[in-house]
C-alpha atoms as a PDB file:
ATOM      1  CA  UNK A   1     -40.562 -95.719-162.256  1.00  0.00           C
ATOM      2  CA  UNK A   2     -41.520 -92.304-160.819  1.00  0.00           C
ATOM      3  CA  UNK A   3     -40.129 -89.235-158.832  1.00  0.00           C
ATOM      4  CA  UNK A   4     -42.578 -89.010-156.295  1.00  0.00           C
ATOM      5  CA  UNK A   5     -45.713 -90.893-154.575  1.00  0.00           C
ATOM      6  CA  UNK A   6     -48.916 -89.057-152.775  1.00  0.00           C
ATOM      7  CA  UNK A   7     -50.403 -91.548-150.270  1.00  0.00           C
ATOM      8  CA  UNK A   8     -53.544 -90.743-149.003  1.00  0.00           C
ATOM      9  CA  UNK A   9     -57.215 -91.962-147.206  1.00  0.00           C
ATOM     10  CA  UNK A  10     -60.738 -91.174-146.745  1.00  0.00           C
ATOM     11  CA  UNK A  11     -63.019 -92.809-144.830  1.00  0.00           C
ATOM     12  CA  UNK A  12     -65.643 -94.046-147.321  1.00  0.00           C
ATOM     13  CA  UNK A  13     -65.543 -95.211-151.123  1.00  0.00           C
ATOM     14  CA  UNK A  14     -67.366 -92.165-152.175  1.00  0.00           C
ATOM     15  CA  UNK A  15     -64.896 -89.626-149.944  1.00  0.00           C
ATOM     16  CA  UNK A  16     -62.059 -91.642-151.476  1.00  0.00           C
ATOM     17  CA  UNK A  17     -63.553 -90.484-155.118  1.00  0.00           C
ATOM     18  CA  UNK A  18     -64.174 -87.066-153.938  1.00  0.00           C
ATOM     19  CA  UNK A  19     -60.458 -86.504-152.717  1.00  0.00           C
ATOM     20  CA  UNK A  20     -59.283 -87.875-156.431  1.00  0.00           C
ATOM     21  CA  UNK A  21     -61.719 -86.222-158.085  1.00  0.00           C
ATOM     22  CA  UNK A  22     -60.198 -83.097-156.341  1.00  0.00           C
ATOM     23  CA  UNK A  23     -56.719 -83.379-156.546  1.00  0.00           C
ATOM     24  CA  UNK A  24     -57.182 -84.175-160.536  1.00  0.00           C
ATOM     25  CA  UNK A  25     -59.005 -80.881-160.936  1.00  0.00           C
ATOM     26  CA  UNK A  26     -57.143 -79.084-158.941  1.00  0.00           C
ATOM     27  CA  UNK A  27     -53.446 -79.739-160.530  1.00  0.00           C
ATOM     28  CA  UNK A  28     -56.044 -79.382-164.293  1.00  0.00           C
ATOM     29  CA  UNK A  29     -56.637 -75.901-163.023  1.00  0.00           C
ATOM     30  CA  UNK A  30     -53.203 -75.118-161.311  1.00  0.00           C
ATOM     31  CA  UNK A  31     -50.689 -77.038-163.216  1.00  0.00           C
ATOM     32  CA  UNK A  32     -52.777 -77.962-165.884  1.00  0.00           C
ATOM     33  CA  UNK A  33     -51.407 -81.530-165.991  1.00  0.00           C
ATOM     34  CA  UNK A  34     -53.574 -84.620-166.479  1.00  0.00           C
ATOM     35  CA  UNK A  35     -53.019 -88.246-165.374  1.00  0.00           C
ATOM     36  CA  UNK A  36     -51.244 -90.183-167.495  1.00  0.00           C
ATOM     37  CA  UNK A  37     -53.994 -92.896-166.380  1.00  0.00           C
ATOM     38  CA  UNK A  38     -56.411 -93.757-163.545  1.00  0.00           C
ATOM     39  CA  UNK A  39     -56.966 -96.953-162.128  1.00  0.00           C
ATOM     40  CA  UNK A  40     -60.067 -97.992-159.482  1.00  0.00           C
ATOM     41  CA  UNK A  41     -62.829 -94.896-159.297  1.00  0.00           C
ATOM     42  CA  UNK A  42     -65.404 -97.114-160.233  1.00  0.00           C
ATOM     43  CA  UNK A  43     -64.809 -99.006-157.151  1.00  0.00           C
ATOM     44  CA  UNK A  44     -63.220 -96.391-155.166  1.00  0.00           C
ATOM     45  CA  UNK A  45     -60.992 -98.156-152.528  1.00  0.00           C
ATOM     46  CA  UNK A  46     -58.075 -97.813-153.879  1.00  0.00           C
ATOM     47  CA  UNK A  47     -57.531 -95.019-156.968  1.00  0.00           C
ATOM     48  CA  UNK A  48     -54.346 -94.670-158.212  1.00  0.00           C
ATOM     49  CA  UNK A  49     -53.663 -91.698-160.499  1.00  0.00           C
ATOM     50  CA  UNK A  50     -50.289 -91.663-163.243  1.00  0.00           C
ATOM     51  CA  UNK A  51     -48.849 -88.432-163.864  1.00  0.00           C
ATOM     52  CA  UNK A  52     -45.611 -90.153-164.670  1.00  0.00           C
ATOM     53  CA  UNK A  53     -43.362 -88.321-162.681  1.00  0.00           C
ATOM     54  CA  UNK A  54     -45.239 -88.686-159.690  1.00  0.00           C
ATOM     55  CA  UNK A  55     -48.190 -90.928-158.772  1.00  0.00           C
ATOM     56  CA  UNK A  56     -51.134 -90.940-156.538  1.00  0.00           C
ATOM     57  CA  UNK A  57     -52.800 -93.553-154.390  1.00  0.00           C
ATOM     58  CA  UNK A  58     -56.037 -92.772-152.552  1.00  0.00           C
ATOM     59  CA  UNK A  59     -57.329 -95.455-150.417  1.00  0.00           C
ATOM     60  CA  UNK A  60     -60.718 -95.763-147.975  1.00  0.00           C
ATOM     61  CA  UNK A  61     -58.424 -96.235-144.592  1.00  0.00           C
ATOM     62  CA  UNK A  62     -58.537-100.145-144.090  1.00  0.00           C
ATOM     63  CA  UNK A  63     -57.006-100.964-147.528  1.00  0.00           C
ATOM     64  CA  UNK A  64     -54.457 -98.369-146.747  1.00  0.00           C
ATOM     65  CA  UNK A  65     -53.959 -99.796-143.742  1.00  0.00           C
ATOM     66  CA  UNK A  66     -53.857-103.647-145.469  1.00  0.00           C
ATOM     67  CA  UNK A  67     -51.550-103.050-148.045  1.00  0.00           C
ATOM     68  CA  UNK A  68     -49.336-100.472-146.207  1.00  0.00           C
ATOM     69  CA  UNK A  69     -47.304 -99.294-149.100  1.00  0.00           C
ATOM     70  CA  UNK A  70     -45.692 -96.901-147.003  1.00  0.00           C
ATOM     71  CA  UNK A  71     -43.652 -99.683-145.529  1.00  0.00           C
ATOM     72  CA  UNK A  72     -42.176-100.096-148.787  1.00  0.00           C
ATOM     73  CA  UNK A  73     -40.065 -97.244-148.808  1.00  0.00           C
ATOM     74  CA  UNK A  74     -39.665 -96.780-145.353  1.00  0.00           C
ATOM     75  CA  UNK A  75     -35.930 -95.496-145.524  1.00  0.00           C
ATOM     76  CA  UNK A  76     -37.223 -93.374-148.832  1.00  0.00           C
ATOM     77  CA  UNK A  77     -36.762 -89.386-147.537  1.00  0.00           C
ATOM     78  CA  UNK A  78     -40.554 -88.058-146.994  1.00  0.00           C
ATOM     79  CA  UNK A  79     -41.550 -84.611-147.781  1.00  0.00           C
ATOM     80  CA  UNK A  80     -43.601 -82.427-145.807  1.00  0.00           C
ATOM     81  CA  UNK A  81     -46.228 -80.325-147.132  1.00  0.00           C
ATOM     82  CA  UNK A  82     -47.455 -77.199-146.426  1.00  0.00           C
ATOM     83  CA  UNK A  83     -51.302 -77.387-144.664  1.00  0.00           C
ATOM     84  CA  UNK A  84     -53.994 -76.880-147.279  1.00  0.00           C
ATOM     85  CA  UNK A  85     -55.389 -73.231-146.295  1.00  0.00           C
END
């Protein structure tokens, strides 16, 4: 159970761990919150990050595409957010 879930994509296995690698230290040095656990950086197609009230899935764009979680909750409400400056 969570609050929340970040889906995202980059376009290669090593962009994929750059983005995650990124959004961990980021919310270290903003929030200072750590995942809970982290599941597939060795591999890098699909790295899915725990911080227990939220969780975040970073995909290289055909496995997003594949397993299409968003379809899951498609009558979940989304949230926009603000552009990255």
């Amino acid at each position: 159970m969570t609050d929340h879930f970040v889906i995202c994509h980059g376009s290669s296995d090593r962009q994929v761990v750059a983005i995650a690698n990124a959004i961990e230290e980021e919310l270290i040095r903003v929030c200072r919150r750590k995942p809970k656990h982290v599941e597939g950086r060795t591999l890098g197609e699909w790295i899915l990050m725990d911080y227990i009230d939220f969780v975040v899935h970073v995909f290289v764009g055909d496995k997003r595409e594949f397993y299409r979680l968003e379809r899951l909750w498609d009558d979940a409400p989304r949230l926009q957010l603000p552009a990255s400056t």
